[in-house]
C-alpha atoms as a PDB file:
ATOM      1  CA  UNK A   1      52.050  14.417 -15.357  1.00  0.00           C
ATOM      2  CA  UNK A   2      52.344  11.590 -12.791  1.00  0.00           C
ATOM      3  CA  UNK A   3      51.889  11.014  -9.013  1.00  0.00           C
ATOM      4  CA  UNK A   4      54.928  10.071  -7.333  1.00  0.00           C
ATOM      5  CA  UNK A   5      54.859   8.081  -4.212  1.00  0.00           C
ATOM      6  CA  UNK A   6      57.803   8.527  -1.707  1.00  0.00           C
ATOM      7  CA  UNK A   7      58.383   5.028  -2.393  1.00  0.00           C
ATOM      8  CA  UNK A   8      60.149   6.105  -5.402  1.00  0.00           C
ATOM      9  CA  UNK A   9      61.631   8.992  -4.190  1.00  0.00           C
ATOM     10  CA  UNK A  10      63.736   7.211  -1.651  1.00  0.00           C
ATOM     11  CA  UNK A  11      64.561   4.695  -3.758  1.00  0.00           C
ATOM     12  CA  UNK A  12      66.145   7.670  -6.388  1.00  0.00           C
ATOM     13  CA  UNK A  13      68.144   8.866  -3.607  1.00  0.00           C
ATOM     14  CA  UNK A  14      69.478   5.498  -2.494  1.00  0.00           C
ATOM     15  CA  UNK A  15      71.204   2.767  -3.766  1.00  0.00           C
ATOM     16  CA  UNK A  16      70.847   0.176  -1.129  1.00  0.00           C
ATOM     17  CA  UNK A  17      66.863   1.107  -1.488  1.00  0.00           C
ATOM     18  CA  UNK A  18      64.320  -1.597  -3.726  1.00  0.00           C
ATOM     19  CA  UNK A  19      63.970  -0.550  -7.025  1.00  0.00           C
ATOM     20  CA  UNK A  20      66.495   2.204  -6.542  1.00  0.00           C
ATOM     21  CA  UNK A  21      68.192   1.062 -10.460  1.00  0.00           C
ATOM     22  CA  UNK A  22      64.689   1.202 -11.614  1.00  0.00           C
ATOM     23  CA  UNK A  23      63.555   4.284 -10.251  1.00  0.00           C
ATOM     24  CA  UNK A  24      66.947   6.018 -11.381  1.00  0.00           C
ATOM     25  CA  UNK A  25      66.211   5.020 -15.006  1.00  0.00           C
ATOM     26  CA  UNK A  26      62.098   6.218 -15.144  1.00  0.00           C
ATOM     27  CA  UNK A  27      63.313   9.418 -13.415  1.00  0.00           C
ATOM     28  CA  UNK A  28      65.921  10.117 -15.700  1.00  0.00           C
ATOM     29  CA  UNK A  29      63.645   9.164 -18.449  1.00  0.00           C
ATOM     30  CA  UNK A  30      60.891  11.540 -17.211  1.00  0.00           C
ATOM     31  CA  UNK A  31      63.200  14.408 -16.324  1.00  0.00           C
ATOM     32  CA  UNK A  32      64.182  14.061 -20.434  1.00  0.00           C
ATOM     33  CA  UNK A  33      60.759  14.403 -21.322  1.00  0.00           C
ATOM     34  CA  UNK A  34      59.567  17.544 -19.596  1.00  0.00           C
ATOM     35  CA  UNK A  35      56.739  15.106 -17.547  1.00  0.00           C
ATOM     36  CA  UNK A  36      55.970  17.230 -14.807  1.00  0.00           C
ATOM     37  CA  UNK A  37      55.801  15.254 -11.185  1.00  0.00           C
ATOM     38  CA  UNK A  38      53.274  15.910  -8.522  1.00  0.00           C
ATOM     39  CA  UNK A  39      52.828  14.595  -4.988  1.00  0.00           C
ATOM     40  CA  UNK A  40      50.628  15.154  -1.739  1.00  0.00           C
ATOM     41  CA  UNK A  41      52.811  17.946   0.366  1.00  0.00           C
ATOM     42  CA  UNK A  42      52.803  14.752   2.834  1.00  0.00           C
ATOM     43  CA  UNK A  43      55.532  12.937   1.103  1.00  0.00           C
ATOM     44  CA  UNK A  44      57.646  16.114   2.565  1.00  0.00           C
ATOM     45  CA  UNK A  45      56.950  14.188   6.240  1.00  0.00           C
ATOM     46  CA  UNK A  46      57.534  10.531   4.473  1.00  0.00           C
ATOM     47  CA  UNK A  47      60.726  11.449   2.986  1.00  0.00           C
ATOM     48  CA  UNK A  48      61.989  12.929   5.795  1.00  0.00           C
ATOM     49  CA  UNK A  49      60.882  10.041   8.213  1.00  0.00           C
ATOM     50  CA  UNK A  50      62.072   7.543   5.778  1.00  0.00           C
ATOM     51  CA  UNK A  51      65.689   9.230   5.836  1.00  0.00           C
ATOM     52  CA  UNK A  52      65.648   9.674   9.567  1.00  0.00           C
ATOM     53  CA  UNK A  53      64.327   6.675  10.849  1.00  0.00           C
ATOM     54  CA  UNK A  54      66.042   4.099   8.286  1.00  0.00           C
ATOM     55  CA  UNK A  55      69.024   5.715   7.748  1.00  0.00           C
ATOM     56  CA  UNK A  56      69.592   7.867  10.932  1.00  0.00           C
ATOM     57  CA  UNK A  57      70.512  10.703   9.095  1.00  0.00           C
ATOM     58  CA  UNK A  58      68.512  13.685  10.551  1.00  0.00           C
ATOM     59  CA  UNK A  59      70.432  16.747   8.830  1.00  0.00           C
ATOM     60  CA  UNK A  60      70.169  15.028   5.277  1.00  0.00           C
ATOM     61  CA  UNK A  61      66.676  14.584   6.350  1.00  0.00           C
ATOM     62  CA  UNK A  62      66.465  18.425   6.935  1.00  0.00           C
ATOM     63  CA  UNK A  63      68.233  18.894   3.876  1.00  0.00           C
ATOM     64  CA  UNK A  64      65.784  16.937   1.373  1.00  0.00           C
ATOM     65  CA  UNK A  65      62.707  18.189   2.994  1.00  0.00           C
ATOM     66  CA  UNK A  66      64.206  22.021   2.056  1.00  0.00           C
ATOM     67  CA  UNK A  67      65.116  20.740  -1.597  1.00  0.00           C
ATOM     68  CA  UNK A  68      60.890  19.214  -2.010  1.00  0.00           C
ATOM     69  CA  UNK A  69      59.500  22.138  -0.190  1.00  0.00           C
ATOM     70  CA  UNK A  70      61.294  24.789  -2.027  1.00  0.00           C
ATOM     71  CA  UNK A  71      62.203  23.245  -5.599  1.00  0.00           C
ATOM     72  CA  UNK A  72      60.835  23.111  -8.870  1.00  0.00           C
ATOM     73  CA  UNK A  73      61.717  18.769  -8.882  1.00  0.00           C
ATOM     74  CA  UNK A  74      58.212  18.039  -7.922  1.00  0.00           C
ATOM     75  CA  UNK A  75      55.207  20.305  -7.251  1.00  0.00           C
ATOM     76  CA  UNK A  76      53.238  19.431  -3.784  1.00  0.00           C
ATOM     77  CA  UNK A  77      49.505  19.529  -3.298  1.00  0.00           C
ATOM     78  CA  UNK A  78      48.002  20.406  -0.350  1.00  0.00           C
ATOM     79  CA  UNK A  79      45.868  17.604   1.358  1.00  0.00           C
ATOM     80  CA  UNK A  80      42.495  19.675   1.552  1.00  0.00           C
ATOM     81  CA  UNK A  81      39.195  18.693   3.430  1.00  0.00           C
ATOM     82  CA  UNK A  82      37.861  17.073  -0.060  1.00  0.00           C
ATOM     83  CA  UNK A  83      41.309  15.070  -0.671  1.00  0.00           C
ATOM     84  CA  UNK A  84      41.384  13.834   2.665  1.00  0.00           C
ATOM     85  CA  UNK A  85      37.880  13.222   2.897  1.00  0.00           C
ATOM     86  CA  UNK A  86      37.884  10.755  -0.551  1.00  0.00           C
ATOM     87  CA  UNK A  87      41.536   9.262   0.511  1.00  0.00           C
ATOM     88  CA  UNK A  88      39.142   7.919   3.726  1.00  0.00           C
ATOM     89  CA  UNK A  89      37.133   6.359   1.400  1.00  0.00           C
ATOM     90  CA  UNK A  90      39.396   5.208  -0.099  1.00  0.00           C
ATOM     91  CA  UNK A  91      41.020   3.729   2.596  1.00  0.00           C
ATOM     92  CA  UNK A  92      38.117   1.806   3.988  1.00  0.00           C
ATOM     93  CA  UNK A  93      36.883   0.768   0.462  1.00  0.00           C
ATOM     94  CA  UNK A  94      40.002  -1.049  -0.717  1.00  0.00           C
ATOM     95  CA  UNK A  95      41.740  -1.219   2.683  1.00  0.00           C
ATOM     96  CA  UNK A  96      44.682   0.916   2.249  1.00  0.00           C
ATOM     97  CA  UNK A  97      46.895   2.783   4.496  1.00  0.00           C
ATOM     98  CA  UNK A  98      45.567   6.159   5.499  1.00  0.00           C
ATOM     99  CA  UNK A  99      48.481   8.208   3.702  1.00  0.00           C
ATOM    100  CA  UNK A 100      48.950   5.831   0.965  1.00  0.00           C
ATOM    101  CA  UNK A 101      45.371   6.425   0.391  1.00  0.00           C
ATOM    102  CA  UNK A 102      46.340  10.348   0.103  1.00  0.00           C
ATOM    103  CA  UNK A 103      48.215   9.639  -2.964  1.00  0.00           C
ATOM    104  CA  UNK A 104      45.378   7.544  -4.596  1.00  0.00           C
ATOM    105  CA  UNK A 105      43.147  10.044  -4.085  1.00  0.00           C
ATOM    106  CA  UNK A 106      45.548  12.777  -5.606  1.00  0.00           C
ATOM    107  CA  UNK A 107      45.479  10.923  -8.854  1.00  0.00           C
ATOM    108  CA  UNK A 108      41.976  10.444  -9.095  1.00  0.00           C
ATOM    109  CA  UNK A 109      41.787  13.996  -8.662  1.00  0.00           C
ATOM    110  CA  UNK A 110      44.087  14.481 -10.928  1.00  0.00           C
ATOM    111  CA  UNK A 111      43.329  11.784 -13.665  1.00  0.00           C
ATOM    112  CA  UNK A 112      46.778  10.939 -13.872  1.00  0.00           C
ATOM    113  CA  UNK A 113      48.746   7.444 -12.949  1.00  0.00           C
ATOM    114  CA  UNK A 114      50.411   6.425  -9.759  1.00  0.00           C
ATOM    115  CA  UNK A 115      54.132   5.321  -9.878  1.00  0.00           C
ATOM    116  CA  UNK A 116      55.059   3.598  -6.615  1.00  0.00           C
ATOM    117  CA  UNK A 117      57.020   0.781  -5.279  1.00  0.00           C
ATOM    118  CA  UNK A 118      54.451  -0.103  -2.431  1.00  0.00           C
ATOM    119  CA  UNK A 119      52.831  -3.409  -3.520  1.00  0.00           C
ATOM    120  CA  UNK A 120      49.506  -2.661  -1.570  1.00  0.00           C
ATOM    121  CA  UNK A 121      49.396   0.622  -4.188  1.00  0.00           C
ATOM    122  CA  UNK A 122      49.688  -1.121  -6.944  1.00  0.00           C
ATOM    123  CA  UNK A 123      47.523  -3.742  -5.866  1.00  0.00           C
ATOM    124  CA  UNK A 124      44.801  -2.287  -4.272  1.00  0.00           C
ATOM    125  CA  UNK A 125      45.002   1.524  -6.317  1.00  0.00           C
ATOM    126  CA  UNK A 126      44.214  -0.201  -9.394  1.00  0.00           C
ATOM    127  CA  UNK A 127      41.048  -0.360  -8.549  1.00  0.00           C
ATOM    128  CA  UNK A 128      40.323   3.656  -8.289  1.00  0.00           C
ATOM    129  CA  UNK A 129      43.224   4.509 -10.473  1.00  0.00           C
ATOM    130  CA  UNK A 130      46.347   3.198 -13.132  1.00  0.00           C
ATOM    131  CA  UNK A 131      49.329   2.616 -11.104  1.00  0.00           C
ATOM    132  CA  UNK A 132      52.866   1.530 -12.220  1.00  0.00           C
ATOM    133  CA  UNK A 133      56.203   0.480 -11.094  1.00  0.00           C
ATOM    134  CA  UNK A 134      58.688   3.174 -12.246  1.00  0.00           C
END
């Protein structure tokens, strides 16, 4: 299993994203062996922003919030009182950004590894967690 940030996510979907080739290639590598992706239920707000606000595009928005929230691509974790309570310390530990620190937390929980695009992730995460570049 692995935490996926929306990072990634966006940049499967799009080619004109960072890292999109990248991300393409881990995905399909991951979807060949049967790795099973997880994910805070927030990156169902992040993707959804992300398409909206970058690429003004609110139905396809709409459209991939439907395909996280009611596939079998990625399974969602709720962001309980305990997650969200160790993603704040998290946050003010190693200075990361509040939803960021969500996924963090999430693989700690977890004991699995982070795959993300954001540099302050992979900088800052490694010191709670492993994180990767897809």
């Amino acid at each position: 299993m692995a935490i996926i940030d929306a990072s990634v996510f966006m940049a499967l979907l799009y080619q004109d994203e960072p890292g999109h080739i990248a991300s393409r290639s881990w995905f399909g590598a991951v979807l060949m062996s049967g790795v099973v992706l997880s994910s805070p239920v927030i990156m169902v707000a992040e993707v959804a922003a992300a398409i909206s606000r970058s690429k003004n595009d609110s139905a396809r928005a709409s459209q991939f919030v439907q395909l996280l929230a009611g596939g079998d691509l990625i399974t969602l974790y709720p962001v309980t009182f305990g997650l969200a309570e160790r993603a704040a310390e998290i946050a003010a530990d190693y200075k990361i950004r509040g939803c960021d620190a969500v996924y963090v937390a999430l693989a700690e929980q977890l004991a699995e590894e982070l795959v993300t695009l954001d540099n302050e992730q992979l900088s800052r995460g490694t010191a709670v967690i492993t994180t990767r570049r897809p």
